[in-house]
C-alpha atoms as a PDB file:
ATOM      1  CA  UNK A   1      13.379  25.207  -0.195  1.00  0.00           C
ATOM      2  CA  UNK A   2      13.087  21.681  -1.406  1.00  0.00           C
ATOM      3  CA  UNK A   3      11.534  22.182  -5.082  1.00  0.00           C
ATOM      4  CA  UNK A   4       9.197  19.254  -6.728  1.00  0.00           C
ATOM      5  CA  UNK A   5      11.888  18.770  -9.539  1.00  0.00           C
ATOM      6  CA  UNK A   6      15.253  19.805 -10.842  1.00  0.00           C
ATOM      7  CA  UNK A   7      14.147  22.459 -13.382  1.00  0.00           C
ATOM      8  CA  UNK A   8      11.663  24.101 -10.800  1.00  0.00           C
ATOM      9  CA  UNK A   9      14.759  24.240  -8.357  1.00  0.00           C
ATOM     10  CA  UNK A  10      16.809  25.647 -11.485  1.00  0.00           C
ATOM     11  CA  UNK A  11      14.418  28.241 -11.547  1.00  0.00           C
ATOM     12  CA  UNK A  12      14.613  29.259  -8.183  1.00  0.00           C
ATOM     13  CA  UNK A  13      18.309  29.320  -7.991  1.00  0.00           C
ATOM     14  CA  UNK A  14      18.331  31.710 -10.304  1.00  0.00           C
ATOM     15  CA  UNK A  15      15.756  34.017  -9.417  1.00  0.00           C
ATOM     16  CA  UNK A  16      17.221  34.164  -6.395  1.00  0.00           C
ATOM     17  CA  UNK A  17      20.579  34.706  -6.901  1.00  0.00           C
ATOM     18  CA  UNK A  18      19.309  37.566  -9.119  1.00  0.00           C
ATOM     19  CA  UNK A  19      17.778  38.872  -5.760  1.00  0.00           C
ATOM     20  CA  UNK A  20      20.767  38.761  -4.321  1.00  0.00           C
ATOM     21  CA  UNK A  21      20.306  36.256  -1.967  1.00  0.00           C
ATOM     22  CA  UNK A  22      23.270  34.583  -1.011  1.00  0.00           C
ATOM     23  CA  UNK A  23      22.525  30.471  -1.259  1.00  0.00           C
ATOM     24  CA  UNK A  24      23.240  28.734   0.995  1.00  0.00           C
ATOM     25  CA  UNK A  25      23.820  31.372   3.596  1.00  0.00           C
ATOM     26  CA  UNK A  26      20.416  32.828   3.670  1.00  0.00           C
ATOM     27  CA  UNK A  27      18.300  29.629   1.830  1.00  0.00           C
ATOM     28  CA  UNK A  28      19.218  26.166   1.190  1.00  0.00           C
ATOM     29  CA  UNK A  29      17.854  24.728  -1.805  1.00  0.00           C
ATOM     30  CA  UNK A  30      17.249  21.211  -3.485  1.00  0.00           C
ATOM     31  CA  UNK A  31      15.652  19.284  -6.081  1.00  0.00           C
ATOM     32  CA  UNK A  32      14.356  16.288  -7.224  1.00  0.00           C
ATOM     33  CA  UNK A  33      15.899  13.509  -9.884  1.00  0.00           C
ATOM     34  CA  UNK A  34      19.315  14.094 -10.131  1.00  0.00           C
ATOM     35  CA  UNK A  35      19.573  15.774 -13.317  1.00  0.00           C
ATOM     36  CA  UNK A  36      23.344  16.159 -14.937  1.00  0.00           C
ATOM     37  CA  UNK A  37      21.872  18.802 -17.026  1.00  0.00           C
ATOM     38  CA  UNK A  38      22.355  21.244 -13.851  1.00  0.00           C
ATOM     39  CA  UNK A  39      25.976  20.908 -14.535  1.00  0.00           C
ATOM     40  CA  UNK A  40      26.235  23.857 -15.801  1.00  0.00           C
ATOM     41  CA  UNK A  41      24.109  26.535 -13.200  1.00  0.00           C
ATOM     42  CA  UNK A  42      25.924  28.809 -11.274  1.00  0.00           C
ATOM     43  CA  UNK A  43      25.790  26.967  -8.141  1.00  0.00           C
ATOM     44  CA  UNK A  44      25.275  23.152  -8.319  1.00  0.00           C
ATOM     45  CA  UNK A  45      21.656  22.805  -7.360  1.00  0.00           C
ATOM     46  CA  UNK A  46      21.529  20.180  -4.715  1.00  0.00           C
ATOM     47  CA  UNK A  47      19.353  17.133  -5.563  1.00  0.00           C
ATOM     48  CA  UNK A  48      17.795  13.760  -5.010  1.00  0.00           C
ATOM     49  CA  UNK A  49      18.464  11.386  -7.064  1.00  0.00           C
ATOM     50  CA  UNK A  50      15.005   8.907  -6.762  1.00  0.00           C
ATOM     51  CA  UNK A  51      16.576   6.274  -9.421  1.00  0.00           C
ATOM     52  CA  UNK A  52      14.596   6.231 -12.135  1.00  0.00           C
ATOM     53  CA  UNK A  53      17.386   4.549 -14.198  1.00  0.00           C
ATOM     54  CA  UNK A  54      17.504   1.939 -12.408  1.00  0.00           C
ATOM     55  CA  UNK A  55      13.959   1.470 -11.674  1.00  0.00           C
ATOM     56  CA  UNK A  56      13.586   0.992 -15.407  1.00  0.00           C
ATOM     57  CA  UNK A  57      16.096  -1.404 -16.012  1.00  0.00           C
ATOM     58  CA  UNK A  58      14.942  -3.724 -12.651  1.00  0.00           C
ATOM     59  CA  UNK A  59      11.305  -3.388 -14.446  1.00  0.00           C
ATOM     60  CA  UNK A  60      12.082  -4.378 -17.677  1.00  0.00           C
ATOM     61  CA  UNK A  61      14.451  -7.336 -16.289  1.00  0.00           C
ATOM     62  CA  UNK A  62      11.033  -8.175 -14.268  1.00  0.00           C
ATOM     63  CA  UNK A  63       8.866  -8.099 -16.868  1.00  0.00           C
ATOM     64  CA  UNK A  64      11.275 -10.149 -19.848  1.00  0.00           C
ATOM     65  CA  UNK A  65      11.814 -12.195 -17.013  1.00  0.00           C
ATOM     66  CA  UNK A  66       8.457 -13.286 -16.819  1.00  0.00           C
ATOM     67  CA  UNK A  67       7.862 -13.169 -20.506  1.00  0.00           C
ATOM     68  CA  UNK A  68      10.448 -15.998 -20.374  1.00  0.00           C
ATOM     69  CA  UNK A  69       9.733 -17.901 -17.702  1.00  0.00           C
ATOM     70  CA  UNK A  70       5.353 -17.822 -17.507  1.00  0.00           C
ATOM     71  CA  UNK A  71       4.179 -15.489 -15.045  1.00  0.00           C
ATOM     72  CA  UNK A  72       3.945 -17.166 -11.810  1.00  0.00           C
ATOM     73  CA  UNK A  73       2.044 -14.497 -10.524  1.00  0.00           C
ATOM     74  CA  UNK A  74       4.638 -14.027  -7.240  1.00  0.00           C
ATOM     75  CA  UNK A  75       5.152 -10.122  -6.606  1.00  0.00           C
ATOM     76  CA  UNK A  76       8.427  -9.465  -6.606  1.00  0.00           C
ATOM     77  CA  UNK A  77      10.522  -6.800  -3.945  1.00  0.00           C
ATOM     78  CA  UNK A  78      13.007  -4.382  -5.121  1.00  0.00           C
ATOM     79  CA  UNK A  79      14.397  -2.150  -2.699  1.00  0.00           C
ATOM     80  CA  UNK A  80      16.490   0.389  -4.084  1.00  0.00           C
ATOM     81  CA  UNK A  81      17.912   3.593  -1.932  1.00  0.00           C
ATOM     82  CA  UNK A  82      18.099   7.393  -3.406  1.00  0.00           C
ATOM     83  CA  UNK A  83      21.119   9.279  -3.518  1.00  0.00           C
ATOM     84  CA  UNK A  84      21.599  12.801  -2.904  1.00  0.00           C
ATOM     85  CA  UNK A  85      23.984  15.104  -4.072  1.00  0.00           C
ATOM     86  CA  UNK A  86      24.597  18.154  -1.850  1.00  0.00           C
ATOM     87  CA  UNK A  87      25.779  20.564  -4.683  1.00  0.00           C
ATOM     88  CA  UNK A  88      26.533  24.158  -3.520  1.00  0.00           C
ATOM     89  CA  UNK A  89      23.030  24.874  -2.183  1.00  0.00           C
ATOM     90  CA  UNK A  90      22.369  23.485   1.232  1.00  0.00           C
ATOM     91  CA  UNK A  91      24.241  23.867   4.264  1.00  0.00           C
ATOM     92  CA  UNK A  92      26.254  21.363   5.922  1.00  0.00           C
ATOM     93  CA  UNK A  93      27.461  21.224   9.746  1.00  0.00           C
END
């Protein structure tokens, strides 16, 4: 089950585990943005880290950039890859 966000997926872990389903056995699970605050769950929820971080710090180096420079109206390219963390909840061959 790949859940919209961390806390959803935190919530599913564990109502589940309540249920008695065994994770990963029976279900893998995952989230979405990486959240450190998941630390602490039973089972480390895995998750995808999308980089929101660093998408704000490339933005705001963008935008001072420009604030600095004059806009010269050129769109700029970042490419920047997510990261996921496998945790304790999904299967791996």
């Amino acid at each position: 089950i790949y859940y919209s966000n961390d806390l959803i997926g935190a919530g599913g872990l564990l109502y589940l585990l309540e249920q008695g389903v065994k994770i990963p056995a029976d279900f893998g699970l995952a989230g979405f943005n990486g959240l450190n605050l998941l630390k602490g769950l039973p089972r480390e929820l895995a998750s995808m880290d999308a980089c929101r971080n660093e998408i704000g710090f490339k933005a705001a180096a963008i935008i001072a950039r420009r604030v600095e420079e004059g806009d010269a109206g050129r769109p700029e390219r970042v490419v920047l890859e997510p990261k996921i963390s496998y945790g304790d909840t999904l299967r791996r061959r």
